[in-house]
N, C-alpha and C. Protein backbone atom coordinates (compact mmCIF):
# COMPACT_ATOMS: atom_id res chain seq x y z
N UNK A 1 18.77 18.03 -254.45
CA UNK A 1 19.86 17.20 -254.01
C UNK A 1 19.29 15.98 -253.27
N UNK A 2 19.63 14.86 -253.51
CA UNK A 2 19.26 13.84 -253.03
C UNK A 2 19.85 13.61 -251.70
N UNK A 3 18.94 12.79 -250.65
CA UNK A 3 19.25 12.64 -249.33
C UNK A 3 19.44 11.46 -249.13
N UNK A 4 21.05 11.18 -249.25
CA UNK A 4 21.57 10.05 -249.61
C UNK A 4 22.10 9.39 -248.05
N UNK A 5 21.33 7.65 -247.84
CA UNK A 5 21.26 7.09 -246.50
C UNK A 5 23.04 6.41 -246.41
N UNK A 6 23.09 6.17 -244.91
CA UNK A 6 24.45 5.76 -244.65
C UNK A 6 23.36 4.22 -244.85
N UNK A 7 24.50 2.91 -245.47
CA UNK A 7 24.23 1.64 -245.39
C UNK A 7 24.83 1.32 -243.56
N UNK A 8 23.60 0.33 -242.72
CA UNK A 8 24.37 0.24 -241.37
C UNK A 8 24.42 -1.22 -241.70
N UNK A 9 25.29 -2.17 -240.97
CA UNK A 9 25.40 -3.52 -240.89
C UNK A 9 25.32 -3.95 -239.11
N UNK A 10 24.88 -4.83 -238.71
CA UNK A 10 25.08 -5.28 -237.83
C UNK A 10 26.70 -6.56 -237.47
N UNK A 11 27.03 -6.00 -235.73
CA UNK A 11 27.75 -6.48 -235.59
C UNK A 11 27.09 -7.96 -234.81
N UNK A 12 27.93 -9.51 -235.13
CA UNK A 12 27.49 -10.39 -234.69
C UNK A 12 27.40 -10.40 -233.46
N UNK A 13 27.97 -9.96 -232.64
CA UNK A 13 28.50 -10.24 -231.50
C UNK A 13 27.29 -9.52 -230.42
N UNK A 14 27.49 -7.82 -230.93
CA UNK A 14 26.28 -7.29 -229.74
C UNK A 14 25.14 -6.59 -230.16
N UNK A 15 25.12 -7.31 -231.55
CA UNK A 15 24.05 -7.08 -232.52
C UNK A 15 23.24 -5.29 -232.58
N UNK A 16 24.69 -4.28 -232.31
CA UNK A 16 24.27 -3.19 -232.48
C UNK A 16 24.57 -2.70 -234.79
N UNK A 17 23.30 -1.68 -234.54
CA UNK A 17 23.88 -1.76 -236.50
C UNK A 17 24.63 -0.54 -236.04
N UNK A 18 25.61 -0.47 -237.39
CA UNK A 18 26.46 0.78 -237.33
C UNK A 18 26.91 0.72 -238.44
N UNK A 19 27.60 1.38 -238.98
CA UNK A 19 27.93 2.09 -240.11
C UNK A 19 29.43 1.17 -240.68
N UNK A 20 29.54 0.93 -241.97
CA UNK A 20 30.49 -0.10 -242.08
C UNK A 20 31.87 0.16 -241.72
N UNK A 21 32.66 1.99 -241.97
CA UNK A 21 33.45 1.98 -241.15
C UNK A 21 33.68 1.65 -239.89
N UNK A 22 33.11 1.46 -238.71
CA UNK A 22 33.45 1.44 -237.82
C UNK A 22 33.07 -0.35 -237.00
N UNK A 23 32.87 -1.30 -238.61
CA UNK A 23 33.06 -2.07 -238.30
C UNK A 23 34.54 -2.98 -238.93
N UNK A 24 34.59 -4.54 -238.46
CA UNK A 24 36.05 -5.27 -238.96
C UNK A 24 34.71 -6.79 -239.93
N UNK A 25 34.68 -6.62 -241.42
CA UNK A 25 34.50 -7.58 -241.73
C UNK A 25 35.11 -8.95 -242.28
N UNK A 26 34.41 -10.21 -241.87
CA UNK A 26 35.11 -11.31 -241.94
C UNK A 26 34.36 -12.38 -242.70
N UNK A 27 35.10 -13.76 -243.04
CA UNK A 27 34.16 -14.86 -243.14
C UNK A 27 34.79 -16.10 -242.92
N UNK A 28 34.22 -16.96 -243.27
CA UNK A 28 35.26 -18.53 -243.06
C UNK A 28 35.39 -18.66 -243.89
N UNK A 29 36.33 -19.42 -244.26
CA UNK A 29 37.00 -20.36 -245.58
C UNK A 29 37.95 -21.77 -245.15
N UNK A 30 37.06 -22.70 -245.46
CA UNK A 30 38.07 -24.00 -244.86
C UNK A 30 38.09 -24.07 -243.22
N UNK A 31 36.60 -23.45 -243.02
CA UNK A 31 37.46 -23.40 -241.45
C UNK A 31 38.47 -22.44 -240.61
N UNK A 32 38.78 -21.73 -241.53
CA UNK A 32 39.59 -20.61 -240.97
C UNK A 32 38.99 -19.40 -241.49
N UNK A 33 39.36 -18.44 -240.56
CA UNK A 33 38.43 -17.13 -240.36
C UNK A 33 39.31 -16.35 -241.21
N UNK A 34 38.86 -15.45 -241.82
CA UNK A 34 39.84 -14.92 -242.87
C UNK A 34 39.46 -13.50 -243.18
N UNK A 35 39.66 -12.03 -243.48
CA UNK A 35 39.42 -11.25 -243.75
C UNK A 35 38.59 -11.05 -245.40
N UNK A 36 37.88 -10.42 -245.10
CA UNK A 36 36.67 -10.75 -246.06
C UNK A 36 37.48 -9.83 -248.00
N UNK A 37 37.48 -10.31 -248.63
CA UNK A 37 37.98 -10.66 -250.11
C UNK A 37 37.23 -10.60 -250.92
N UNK A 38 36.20 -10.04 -251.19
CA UNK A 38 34.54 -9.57 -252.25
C UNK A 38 34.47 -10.82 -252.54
N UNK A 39 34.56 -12.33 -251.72
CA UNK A 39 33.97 -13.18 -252.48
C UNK A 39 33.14 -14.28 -251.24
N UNK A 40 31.55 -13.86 -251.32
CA UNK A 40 31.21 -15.26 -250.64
C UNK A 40 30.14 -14.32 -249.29
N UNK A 41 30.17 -15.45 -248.53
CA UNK A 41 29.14 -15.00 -247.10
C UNK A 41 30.18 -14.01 -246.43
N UNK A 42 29.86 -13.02 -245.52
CA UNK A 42 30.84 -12.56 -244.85
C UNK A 42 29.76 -11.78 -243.69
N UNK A 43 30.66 -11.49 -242.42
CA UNK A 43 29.79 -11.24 -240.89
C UNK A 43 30.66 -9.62 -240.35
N UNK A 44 30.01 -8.94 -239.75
CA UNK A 44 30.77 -8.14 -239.39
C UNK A 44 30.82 -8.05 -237.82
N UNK A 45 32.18 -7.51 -237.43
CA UNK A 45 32.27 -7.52 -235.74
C UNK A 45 32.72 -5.75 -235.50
N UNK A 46 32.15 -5.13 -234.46
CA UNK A 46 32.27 -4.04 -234.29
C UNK A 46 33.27 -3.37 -233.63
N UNK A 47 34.17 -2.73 -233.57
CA UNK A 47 35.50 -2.52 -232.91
C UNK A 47 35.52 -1.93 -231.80
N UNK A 48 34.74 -1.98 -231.00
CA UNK A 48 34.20 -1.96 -229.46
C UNK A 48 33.75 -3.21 -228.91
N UNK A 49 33.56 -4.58 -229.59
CA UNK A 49 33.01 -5.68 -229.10
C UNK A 49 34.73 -6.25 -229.26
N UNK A 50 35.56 -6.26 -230.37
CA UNK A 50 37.13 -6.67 -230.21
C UNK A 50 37.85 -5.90 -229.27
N UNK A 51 37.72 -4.64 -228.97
CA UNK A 51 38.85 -4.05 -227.91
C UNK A 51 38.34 -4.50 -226.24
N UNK A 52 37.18 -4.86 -226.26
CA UNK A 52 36.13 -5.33 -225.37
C UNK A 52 37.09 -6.76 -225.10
N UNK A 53 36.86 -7.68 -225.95
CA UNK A 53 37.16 -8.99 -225.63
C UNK A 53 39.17 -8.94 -225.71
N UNK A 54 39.61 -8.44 -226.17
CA UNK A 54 41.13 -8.22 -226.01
C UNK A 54 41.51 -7.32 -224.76
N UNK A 55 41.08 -6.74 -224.22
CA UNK A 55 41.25 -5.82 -223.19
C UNK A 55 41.64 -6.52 -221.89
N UNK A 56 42.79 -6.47 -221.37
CA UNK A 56 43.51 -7.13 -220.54
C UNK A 56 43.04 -6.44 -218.76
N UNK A 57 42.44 -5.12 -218.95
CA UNK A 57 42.05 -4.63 -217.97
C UNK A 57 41.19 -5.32 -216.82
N UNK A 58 40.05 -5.35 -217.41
CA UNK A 58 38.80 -6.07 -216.22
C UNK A 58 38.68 -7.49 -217.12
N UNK A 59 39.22 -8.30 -216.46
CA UNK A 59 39.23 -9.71 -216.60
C UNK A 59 37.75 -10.19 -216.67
N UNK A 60 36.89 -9.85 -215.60
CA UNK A 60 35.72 -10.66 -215.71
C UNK A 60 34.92 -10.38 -216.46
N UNK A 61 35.19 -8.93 -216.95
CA UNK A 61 34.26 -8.47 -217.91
C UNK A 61 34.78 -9.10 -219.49
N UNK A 62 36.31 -9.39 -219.20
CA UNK A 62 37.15 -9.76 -220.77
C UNK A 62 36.48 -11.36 -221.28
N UNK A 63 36.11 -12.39 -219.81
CA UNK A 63 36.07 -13.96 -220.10
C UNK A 63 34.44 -13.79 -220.61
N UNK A 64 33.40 -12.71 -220.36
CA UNK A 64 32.04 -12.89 -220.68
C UNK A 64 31.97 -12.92 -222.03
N UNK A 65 33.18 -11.48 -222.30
CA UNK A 65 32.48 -10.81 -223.97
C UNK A 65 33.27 -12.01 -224.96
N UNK A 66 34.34 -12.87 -224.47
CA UNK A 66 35.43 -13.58 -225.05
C UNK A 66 34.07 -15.28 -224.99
N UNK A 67 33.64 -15.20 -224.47
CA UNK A 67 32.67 -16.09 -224.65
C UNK A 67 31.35 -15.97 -225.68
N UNK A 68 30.87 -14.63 -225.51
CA UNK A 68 30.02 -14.10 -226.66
C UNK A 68 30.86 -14.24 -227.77
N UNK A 69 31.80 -14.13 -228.02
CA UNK A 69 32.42 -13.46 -229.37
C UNK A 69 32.51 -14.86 -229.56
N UNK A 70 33.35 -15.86 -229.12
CA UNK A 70 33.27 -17.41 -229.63
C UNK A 70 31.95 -17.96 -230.32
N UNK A 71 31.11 -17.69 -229.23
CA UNK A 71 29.75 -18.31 -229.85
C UNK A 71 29.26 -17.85 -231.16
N UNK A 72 29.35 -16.62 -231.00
CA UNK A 72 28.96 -15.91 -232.39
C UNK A 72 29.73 -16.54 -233.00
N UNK A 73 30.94 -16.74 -233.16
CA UNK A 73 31.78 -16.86 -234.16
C UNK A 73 31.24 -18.27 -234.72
N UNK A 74 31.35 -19.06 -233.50
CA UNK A 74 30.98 -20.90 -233.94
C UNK A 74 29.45 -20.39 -234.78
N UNK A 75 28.90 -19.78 -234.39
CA UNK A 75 27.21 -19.59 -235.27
C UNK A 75 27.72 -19.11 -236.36
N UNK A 76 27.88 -18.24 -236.69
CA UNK A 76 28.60 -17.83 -238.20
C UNK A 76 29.38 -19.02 -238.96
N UNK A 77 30.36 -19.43 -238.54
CA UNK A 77 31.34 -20.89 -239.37
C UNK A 77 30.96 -22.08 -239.40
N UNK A 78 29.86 -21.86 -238.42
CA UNK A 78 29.27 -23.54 -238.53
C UNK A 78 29.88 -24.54 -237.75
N UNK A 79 31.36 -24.49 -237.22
CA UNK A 79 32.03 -25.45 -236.36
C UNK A 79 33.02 -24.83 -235.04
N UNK A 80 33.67 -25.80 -234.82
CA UNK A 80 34.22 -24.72 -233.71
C UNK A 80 35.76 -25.11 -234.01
N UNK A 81 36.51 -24.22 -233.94
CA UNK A 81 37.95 -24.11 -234.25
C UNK A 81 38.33 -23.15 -233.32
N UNK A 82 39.50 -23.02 -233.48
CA UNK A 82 40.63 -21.44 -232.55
C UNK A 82 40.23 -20.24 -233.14
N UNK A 83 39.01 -19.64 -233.48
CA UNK A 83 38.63 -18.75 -233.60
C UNK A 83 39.73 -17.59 -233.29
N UNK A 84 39.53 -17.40 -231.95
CA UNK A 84 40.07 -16.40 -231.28
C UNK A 84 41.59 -16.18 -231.65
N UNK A 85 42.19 -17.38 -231.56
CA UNK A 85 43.49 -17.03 -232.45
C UNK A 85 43.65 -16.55 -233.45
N UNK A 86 42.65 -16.93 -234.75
CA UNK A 86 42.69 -16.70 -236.09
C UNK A 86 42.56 -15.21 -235.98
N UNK A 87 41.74 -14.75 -235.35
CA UNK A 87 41.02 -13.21 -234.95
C UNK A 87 42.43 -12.87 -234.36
N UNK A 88 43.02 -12.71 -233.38
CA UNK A 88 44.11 -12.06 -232.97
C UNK A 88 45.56 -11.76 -234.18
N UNK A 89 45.22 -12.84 -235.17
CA UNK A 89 45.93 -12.46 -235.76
C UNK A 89 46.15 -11.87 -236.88
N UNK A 90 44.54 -11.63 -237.74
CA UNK A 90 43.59 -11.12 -238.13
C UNK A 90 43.99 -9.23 -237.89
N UNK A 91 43.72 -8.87 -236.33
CA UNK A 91 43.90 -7.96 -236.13
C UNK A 91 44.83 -7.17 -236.22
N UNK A 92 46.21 -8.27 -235.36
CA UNK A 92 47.45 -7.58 -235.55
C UNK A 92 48.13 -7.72 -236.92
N UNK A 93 47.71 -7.75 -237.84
CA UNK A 93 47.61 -8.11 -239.31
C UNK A 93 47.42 -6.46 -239.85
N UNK A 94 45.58 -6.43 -239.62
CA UNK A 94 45.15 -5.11 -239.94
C UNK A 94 45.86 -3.78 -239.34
N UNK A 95 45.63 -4.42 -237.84
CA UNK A 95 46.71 -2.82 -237.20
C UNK A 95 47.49 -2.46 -237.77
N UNK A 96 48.51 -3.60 -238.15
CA UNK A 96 49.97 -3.15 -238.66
C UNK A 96 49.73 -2.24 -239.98
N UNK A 97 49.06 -2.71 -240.81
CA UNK A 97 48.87 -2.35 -242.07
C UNK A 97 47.91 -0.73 -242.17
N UNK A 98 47.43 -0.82 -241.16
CA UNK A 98 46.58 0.63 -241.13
C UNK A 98 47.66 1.68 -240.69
N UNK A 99 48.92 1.11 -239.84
CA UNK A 99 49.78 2.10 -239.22
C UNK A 99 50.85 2.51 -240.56
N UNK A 100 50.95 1.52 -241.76
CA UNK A 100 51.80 1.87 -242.76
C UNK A 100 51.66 2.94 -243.24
């Protein structure tokens, strides 16, 4: 029986690898961040670095990781746009659709 490996990807943000479930992959298109569609470059973010930067709890810890996650993001797209919006809505997009 073959000893078949998990594929890990790294997340941009806190550059841990992990396993592709338990990451959210993305890419740009036009400038806007878009959920990744089998076509083209695409980055993955880990769903402990998003509940991290959305987390309304510890503020000072929310403006550090919300600053990492921008940067990454501008390094990945090449420019800088409302990222963070596109991503928020991105998410509550996926949530909804995972709860169907």
């Amino acid at each position: 029986m073959a000893n078949l490996k998990k594929c890990l990807r790294t997340c941009i943000v806190c550059r841990t690898k992990l396993e592709k479930v338990d990451l959210l992959r993305l890419r740009c298109e036009n400038k806007k961040l878009v959920p990744y569609n089998n076509y083209g470059r695409s980055f993955y973010i880990c769903n402990q670095c998003l509940d991290v930067c959305f987390d309304v709890t510890d503020e000072t810890k929310n403006l550090k990781s919300i600053k990492k996650l921008e940067k990454s993001l501008f390094r990945e797209c090449k420019n800088k746009d409302e990222y963070l919006v596109q991503l928020k809505e991105i998410l509550t997009h996926v949530r909804k659709s995972k709860s169907l």
